[in-house]
N, C-alpha and C. Protein backbone atom coordinates (compact mmCIF):
# COMPACT_ATOMS: atom_id res chain seq x y z
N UNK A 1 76.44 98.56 99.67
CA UNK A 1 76.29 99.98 99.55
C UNK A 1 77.64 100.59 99.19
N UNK A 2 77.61 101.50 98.62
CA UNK A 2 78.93 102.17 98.02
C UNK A 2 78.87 103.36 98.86
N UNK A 3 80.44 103.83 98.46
CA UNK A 3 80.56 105.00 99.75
C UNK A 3 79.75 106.25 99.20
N UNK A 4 79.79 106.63 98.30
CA UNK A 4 78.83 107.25 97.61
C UNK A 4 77.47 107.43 98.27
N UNK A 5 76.75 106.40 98.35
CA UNK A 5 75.35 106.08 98.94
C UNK A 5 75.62 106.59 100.40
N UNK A 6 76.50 105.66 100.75
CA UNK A 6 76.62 106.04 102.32
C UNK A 6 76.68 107.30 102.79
N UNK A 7 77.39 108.20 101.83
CA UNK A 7 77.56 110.02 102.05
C UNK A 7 76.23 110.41 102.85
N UNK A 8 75.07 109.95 101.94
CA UNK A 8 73.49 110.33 102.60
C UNK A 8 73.15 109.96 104.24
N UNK A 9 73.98 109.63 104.70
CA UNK A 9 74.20 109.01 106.01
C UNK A 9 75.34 110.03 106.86
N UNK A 10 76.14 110.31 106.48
CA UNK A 10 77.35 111.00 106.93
C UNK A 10 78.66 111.12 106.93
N UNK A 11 78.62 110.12 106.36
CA UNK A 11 80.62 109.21 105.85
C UNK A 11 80.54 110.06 104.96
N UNK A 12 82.13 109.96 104.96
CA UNK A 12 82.87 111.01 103.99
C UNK A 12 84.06 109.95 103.69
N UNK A 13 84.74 110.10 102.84
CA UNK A 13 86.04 109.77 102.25
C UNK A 13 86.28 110.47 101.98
N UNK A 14 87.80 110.11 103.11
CA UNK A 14 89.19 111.28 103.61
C UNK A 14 90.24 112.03 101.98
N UNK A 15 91.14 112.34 102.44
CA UNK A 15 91.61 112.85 101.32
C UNK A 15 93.09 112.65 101.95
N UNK A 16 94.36 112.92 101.01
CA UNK A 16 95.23 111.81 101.40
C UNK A 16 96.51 113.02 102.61
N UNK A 17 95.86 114.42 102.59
CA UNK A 17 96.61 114.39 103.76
C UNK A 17 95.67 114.45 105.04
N UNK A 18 94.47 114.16 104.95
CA UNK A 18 94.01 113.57 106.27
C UNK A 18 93.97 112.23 106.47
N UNK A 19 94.43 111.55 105.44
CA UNK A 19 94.94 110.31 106.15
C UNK A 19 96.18 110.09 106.51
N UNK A 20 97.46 110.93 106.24
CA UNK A 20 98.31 110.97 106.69
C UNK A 20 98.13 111.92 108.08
N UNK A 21 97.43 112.29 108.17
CA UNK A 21 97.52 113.06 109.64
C UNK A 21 96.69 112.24 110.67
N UNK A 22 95.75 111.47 110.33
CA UNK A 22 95.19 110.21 111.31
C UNK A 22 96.33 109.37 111.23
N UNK A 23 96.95 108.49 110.38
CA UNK A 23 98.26 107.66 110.97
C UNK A 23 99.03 108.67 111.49
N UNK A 24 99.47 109.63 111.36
CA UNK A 24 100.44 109.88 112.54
C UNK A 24 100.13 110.38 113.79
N UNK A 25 98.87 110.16 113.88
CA UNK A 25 98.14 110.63 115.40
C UNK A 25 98.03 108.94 115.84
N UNK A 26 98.07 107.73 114.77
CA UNK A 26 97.43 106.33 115.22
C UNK A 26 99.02 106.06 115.90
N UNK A 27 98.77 104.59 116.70
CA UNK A 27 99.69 103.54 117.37
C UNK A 27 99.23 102.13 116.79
N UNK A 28 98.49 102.11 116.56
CA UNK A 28 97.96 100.65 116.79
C UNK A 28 96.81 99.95 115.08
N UNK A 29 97.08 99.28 114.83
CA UNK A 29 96.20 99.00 113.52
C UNK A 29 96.36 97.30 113.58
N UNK A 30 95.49 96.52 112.38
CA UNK A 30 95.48 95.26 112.60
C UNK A 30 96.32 94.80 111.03
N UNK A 31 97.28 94.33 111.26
CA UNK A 31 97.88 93.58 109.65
C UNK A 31 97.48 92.14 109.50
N UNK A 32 97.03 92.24 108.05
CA UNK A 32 96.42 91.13 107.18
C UNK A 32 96.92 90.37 106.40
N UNK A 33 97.52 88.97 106.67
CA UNK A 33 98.22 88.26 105.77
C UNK A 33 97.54 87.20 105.37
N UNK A 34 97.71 86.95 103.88
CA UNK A 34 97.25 85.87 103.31
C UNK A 34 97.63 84.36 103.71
N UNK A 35 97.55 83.22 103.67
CA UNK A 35 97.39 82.48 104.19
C UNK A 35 96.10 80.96 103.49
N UNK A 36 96.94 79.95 102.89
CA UNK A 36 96.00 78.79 102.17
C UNK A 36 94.45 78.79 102.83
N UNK A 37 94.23 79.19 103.93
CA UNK A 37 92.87 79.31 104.67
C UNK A 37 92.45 80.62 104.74
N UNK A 38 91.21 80.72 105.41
CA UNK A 38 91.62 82.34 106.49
C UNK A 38 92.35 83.42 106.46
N UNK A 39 92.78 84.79 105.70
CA UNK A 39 93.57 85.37 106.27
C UNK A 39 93.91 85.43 107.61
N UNK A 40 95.04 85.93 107.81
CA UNK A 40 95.64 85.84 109.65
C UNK A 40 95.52 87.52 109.80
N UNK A 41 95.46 87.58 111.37
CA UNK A 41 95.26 89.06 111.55
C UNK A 41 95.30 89.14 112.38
N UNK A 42 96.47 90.41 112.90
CA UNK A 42 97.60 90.40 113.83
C UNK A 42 97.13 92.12 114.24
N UNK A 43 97.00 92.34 115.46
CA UNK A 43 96.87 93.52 116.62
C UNK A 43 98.13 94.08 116.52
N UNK A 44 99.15 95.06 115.86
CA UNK A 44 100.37 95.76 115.74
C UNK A 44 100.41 97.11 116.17
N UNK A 45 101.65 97.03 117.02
CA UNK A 45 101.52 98.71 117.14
C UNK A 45 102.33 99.23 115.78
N UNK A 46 102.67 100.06 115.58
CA UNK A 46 103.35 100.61 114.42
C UNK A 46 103.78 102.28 114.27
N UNK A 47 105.05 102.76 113.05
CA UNK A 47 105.39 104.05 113.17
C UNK A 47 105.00 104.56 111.65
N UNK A 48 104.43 105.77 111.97
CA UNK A 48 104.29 106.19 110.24
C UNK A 48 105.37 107.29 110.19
N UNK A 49 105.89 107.26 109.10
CA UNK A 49 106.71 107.80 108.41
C UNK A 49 106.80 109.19 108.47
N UNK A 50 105.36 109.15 107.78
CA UNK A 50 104.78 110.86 107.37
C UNK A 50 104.59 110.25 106.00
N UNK A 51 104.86 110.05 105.37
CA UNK A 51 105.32 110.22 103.97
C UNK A 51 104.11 108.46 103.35
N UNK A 52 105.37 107.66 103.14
CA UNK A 52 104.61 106.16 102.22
C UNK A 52 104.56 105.24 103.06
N UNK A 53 105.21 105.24 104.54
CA UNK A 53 106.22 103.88 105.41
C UNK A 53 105.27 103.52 106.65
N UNK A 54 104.67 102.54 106.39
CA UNK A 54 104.70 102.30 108.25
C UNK A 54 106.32 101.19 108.40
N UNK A 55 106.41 101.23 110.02
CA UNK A 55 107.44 100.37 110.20
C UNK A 55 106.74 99.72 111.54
N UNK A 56 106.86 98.29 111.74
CA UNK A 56 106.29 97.42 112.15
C UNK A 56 107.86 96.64 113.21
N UNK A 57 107.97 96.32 114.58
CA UNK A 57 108.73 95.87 114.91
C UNK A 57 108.06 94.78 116.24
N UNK A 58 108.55 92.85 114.98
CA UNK A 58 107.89 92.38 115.54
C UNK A 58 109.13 91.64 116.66
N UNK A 59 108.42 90.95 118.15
CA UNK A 59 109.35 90.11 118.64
C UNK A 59 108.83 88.63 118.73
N UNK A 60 109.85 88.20 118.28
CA UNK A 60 110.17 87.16 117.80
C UNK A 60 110.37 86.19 118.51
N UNK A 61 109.37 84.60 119.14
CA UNK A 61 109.67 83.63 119.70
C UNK A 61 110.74 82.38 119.01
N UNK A 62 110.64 81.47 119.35
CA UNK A 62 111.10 79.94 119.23
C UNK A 62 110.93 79.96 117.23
N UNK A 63 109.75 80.04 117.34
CA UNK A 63 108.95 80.36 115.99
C UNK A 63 107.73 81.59 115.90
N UNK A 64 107.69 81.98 114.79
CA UNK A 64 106.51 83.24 114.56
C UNK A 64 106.26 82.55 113.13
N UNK A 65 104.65 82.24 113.55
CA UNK A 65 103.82 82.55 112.14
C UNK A 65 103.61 83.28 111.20
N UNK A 66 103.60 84.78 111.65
CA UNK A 66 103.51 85.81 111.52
C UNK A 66 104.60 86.65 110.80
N UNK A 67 106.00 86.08 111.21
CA UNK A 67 107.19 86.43 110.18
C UNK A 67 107.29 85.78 109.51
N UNK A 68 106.84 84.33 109.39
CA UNK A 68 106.92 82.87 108.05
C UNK A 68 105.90 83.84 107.15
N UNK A 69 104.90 84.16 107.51
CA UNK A 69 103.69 84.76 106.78
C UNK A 69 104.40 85.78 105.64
N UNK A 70 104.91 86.81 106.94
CA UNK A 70 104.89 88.14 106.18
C UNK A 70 106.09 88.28 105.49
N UNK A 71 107.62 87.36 105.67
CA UNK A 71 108.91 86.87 104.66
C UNK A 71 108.21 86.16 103.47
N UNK A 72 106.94 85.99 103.07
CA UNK A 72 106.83 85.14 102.07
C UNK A 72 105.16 85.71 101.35
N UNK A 73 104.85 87.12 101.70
CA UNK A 73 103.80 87.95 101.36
C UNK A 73 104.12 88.58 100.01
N UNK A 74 103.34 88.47 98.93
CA UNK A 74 103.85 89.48 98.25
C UNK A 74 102.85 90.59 98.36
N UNK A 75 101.78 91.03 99.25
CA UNK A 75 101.07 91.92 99.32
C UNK A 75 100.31 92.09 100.56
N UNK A 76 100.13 92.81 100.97
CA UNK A 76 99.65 93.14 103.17
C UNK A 76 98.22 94.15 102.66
N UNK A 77 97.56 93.95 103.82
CA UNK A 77 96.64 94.90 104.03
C UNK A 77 97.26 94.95 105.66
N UNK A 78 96.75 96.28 106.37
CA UNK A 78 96.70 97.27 107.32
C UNK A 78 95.34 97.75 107.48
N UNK A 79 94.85 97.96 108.41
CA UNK A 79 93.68 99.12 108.66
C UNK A 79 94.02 99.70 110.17
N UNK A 80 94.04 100.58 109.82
CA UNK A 80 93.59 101.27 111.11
C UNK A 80 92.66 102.45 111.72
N UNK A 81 91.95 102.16 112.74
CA UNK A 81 90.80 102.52 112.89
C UNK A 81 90.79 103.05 114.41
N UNK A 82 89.50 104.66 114.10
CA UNK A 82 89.12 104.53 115.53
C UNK A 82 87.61 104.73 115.88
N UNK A 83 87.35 104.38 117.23
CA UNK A 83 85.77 104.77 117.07
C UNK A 83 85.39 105.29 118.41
N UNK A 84 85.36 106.53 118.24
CA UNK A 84 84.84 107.19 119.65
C UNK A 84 83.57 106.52 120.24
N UNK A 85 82.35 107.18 119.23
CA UNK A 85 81.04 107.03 119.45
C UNK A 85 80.88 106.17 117.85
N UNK A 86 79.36 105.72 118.12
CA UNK A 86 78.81 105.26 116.72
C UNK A 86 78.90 106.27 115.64
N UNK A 87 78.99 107.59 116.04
CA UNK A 87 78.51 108.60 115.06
C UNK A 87 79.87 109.16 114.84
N UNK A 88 81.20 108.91 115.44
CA UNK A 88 82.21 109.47 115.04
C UNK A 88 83.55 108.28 114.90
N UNK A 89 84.14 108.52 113.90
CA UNK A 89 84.65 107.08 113.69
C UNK A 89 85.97 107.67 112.42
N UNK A 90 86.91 106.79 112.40
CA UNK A 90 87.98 107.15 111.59
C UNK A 90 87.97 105.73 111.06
N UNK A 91 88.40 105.40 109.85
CA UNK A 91 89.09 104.13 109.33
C UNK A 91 89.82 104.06 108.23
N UNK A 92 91.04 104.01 108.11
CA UNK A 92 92.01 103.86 106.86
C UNK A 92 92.64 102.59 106.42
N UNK A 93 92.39 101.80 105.31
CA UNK A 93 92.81 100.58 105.15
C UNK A 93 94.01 100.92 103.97
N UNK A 94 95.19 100.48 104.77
CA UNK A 94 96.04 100.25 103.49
C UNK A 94 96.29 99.04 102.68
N UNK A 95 97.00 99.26 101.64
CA UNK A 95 97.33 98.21 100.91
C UNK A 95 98.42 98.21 100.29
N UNK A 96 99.34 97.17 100.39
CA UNK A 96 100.98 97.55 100.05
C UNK A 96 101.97 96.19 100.98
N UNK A 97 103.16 96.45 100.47
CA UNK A 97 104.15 95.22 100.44
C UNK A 97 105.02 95.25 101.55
N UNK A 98 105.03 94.23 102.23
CA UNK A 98 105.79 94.25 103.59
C UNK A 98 106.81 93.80 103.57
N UNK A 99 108.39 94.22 104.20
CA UNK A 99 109.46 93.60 103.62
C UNK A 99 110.33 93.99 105.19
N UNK A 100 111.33 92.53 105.42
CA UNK A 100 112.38 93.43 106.64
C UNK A 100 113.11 94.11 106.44
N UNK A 101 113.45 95.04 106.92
CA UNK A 101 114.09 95.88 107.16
C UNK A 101 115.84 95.64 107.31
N UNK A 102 116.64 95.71 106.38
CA UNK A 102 118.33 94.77 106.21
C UNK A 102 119.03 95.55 107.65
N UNK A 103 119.38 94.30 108.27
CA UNK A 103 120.09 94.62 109.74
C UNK A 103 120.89 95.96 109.63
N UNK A 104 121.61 96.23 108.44
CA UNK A 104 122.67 97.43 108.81
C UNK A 104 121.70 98.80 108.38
N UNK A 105 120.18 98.89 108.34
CA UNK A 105 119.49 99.57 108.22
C UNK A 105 118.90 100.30 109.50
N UNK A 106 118.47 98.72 110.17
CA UNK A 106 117.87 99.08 111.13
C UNK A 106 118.44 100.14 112.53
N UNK A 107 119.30 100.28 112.91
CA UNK A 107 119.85 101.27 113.88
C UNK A 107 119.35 102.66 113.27
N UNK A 108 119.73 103.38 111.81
CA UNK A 108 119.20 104.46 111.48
C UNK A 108 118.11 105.03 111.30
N UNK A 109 117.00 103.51 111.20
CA UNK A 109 115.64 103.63 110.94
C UNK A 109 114.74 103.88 112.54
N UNK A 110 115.38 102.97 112.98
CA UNK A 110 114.81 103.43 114.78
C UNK A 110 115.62 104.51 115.48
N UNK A 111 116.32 105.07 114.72
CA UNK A 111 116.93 106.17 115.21
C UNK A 111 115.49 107.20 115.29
N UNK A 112 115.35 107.58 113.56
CA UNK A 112 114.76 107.66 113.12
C UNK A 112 112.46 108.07 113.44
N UNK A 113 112.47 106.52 113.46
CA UNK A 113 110.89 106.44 113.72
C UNK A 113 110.90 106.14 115.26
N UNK A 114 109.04 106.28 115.95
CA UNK A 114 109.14 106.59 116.87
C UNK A 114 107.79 105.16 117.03
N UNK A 115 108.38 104.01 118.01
CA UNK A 115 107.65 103.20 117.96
C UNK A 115 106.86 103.41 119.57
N UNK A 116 105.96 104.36 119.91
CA UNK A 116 105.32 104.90 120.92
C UNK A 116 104.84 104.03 121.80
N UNK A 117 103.95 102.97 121.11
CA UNK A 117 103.39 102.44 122.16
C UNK A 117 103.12 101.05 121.39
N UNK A 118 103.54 100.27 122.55
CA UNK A 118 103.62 98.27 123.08
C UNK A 118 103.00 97.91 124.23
N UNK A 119 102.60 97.29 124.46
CA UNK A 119 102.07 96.55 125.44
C UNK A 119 103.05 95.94 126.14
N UNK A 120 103.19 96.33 127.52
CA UNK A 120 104.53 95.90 128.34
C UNK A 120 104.89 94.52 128.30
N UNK A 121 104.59 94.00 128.11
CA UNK A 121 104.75 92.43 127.60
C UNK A 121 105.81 92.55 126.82
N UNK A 122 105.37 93.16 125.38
CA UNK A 122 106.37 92.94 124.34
C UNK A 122 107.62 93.91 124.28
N UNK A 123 107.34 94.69 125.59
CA UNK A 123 108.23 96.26 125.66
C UNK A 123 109.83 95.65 126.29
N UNK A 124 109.36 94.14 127.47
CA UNK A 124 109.83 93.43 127.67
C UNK A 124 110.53 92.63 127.53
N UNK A 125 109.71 92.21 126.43
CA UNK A 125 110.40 91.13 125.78
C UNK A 125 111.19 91.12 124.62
N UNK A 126 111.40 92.65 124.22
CA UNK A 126 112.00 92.63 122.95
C UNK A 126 113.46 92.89 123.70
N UNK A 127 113.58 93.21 125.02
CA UNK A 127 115.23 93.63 125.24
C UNK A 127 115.83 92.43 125.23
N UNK A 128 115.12 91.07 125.79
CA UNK A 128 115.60 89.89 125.64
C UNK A 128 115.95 88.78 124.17
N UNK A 129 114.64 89.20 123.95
CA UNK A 129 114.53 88.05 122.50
C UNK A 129 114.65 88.63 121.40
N UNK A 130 114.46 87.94 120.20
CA UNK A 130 115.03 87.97 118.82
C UNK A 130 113.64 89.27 117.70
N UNK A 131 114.47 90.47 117.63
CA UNK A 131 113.49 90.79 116.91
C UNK A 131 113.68 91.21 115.70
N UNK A 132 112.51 91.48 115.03
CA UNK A 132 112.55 91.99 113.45
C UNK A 132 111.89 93.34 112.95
N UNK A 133 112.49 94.52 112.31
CA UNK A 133 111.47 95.59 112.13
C UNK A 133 111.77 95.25 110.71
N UNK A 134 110.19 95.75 110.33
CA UNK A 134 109.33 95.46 109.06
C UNK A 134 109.09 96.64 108.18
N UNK A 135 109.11 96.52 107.04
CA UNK A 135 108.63 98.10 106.45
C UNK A 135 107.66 97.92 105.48
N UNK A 136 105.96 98.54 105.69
CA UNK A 136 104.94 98.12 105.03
C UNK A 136 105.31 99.52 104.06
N UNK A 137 105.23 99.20 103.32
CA UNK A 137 105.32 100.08 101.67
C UNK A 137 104.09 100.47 101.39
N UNK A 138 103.29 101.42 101.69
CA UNK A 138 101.77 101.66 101.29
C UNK A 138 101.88 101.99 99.76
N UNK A 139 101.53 101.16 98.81
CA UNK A 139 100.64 101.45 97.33
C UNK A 139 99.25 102.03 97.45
N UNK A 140 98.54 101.60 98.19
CA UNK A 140 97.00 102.17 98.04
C UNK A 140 96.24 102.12 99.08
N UNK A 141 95.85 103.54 99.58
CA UNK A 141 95.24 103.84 101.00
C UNK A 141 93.78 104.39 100.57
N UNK A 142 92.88 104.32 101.44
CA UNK A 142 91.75 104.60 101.80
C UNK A 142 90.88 104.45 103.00
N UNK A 143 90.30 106.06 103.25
CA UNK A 143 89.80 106.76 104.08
C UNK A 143 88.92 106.81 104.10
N UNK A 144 88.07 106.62 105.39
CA UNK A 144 86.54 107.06 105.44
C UNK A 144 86.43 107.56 106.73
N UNK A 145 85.63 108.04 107.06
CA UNK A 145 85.24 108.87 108.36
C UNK A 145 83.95 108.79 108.52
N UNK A 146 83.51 109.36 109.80
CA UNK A 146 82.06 109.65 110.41
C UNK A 146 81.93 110.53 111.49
N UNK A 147 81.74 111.78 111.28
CA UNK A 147 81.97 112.76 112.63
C UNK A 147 80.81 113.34 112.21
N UNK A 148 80.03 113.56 113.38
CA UNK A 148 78.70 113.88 113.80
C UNK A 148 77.61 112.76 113.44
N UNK A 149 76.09 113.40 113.95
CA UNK A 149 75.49 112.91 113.50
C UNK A 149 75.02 112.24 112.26
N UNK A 150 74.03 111.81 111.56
CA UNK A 150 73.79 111.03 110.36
C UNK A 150 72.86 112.47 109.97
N UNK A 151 72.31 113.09 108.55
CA UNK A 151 71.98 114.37 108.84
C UNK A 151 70.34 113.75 109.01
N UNK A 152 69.99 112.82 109.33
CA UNK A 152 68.33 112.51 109.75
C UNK A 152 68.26 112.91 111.09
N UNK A 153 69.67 112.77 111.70
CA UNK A 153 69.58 113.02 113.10
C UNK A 153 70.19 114.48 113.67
N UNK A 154 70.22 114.89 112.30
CA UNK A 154 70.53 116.73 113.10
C UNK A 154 69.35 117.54 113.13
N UNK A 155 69.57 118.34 114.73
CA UNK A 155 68.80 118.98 114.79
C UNK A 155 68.39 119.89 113.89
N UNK A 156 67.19 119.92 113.39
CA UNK A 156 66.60 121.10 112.32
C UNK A 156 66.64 122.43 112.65
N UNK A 157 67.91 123.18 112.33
CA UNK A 157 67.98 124.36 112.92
C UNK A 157 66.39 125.45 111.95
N UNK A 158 65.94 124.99 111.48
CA UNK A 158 64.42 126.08 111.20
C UNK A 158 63.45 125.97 112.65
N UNK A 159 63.59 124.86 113.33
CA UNK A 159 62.69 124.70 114.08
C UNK A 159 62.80 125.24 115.69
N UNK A 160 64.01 126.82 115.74
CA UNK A 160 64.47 127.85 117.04
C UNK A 160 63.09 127.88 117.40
């Protein structure tokens, strides 16, 4: 089904400053790296810019798959999504190039962006261990939504 079709249902596709105003209300989205099998797909919190940037700051064990992955990506997907109810729902998938961030960068950039929310685990573990912030370059975003009902399921206001 095309989003088009789907409209008759209730989805809409966003427009590009309401998708910049859902990422900067989001924390959390899933990044998609390619991979000889399977894409891999990774639970990230993340900072938007405002503007073209998420920034991604991963911590770093012994080894990370996940930085072998994304040092050797030439292209990322992102989505991020929310879903209240069935009938109300946000989802924006980006698409665009992930690259680290050059050490004498990074102090101005986290000056900068505001990485809100981690899971105490990694909130933890980044004062100790080795980390890396990332900068996803969005080329091409898209929005869809679902707030309210489907219109089969609105009440028929003729029928007071």
């Amino acid at each position: 089904m095309t989003v088009d079709e789907l409209s008759d249902y209730g989805m809409v596709q966003m427009d590009d400053d309401e998708i910049h105003g859902f990422l900067s209300s989001q924390t959390v989205g899933v990044l998609g790296l390619s991979t000889d099998d399977a894409p891999i797909m990774r639970p990230l919190s993340f900072s938007f810019d405002g503007e073209s940037c998420l920034y991604i700051l991963y911590v770093l064990g012994s080894s990370s798959r996940k930085a072998e992955l994304t040092d050797h990506a030439d292209i990322a997907r992102f989505l991020v999504y929310r879903a209240d109810t069935p009938f109300n729902w946000t989802s924006v998938l980006l698409t665009g190039t992930i690259n680290e961030v050059p050490e004498d960068e990074r102090d101005e950039i986290r000056d900068d962006i505001e990485l809100r929310w981690r899971p105490d685990v990694f909130e933890r573990a980044s004062a100790s261990e080795n980390t890396k912030l990332y900068q996803f370059t969005i080329e091409d975003q898209v929005g869809l939504k679902h707030i309210g009902l489907p219109p089969e399921l609105e009440p028929d206001s003729k029928e007071e």
